[in-house]
Protein backbone atom coordinates (compact mmCIF):
# COMPACT_ATOMS: atom_id res chain seq x y z
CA UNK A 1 -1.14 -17.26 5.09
CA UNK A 2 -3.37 -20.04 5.88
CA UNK A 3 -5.73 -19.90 9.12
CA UNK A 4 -9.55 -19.87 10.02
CA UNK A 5 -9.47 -16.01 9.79
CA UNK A 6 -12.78 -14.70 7.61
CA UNK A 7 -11.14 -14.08 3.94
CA UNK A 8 -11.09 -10.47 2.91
CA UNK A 9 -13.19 -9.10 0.06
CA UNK A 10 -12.25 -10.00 -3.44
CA UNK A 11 -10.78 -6.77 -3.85
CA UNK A 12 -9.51 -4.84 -0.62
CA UNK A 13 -10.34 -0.86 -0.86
CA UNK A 14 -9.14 1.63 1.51
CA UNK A 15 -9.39 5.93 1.03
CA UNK A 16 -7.29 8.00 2.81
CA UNK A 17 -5.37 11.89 2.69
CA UNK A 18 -2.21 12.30 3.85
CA UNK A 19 -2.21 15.71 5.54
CA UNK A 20 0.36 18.19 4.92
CA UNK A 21 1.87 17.65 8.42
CA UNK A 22 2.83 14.19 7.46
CA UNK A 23 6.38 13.47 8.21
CA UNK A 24 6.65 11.89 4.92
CA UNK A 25 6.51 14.81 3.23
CA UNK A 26 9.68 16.52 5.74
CA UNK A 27 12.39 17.19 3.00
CA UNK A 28 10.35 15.54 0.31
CA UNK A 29 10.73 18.08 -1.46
CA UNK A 30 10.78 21.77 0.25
CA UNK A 31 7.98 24.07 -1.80
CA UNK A 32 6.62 21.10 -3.52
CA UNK A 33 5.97 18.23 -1.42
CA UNK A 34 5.01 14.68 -3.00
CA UNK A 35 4.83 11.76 -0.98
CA UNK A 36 7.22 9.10 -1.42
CA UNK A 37 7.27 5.75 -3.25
CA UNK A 38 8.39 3.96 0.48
CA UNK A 39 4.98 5.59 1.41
CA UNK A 40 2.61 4.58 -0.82
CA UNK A 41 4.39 1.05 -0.97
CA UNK A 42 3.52 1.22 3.26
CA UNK A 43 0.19 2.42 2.13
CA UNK A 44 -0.85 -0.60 -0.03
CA UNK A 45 1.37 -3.51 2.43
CA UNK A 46 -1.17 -1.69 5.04
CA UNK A 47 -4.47 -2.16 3.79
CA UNK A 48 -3.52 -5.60 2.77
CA UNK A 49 -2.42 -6.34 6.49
CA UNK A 50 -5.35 -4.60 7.93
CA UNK A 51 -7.82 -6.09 6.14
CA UNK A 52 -6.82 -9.61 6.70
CA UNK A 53 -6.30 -8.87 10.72
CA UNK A 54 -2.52 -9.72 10.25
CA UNK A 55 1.05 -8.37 11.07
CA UNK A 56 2.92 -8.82 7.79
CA UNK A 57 5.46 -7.22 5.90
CA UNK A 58 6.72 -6.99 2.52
CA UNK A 59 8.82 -9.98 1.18
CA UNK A 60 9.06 -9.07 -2.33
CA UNK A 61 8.11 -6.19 -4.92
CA UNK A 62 7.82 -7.10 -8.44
CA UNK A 63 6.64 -4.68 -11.74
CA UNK A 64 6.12 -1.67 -9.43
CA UNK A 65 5.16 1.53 -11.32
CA UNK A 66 5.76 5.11 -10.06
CA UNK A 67 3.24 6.82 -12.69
CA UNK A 68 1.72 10.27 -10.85
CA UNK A 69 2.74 12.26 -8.33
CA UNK A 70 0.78 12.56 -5.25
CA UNK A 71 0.74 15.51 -2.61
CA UNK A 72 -0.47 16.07 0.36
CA UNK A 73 -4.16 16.61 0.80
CA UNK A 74 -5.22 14.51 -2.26
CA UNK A 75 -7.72 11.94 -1.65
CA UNK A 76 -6.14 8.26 -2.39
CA UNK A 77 -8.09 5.26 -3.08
CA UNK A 78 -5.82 2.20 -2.81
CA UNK A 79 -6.90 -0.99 -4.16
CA UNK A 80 -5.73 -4.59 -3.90
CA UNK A 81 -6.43 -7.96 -5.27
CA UNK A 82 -4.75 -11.57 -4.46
CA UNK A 83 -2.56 -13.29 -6.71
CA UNK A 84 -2.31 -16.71 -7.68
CA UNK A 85 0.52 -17.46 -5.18
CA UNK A 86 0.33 -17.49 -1.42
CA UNK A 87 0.56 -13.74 0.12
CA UNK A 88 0.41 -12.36 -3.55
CA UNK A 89 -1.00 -8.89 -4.40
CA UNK A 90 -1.16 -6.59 -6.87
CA UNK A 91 -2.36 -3.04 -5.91
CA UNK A 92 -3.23 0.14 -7.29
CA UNK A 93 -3.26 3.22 -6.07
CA UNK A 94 -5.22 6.10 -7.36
CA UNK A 95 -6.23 9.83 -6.86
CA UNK A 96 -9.78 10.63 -9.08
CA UNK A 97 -9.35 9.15 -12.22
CA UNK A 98 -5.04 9.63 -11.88
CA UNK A 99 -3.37 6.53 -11.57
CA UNK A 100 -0.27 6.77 -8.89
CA UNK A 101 0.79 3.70 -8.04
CA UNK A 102 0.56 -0.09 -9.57
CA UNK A 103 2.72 -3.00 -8.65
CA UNK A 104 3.01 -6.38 -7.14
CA UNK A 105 3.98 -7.61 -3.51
CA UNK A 106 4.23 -10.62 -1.37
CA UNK A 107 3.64 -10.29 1.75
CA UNK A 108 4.70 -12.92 4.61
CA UNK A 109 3.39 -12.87 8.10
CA UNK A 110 5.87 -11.72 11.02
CA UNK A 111 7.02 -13.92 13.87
CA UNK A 112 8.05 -13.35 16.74
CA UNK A 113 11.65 -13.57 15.48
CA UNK A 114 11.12 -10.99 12.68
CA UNK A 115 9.46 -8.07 14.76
């Protein structure tokens, strides 16, 4: 990932709430909805791609921790920070002072073959 594009912050922040209309939480699960690991992995690969102006996608999850459920309506703070390899990140994502989410990713952009 190497252009003339502004760099990002040190660490890339991002809040958000997934509503209880989400269709991530259809089926997942009936009378006690929690939103999905794909999700909050999308969630993180997101603020990444956002904040760098980029389309990229995951190439690789390493040390990924599923520690907290999260439902709908809870206010996430998702966090990221590079690595020392090129398109590294590990991220974190939290709701108040409840740890969710923590892993690493590598993220590669997308060409015109790939999307």
């Amino acid at each position: 990932m190497t252009d003339s594009s502004p760099a990002p912050p040190a660490i890339i922040t991002a809040e958000c709430v997934v509503p209880i209309d989400s269709l991530w939480f259809s089926g997942h699960f009936p009378g006690n909805p929690i939103l999905p690991g794909v999700a909050q992995l999308e969630m993180a690969a997101t603020t990444i791609a956002r904040s760098y102006g980029k389309n990229l996608y995951v190439a690789r999850l390493s040390r990924v921790k599923f520690k907290s459920l999260a439902h709908p309506g809870e206010a996430l703070l998702i966090e990221a920070w590079p690595g020392a390899e090129a398109g590294a990140f590990t991220f974190s994502i939290r709701a108040g002072e409840r740890e969710v989410c923590r892993g690493n990713m590598i993220l590669s952009e997308k060409n015109g073959e790939n999307t």
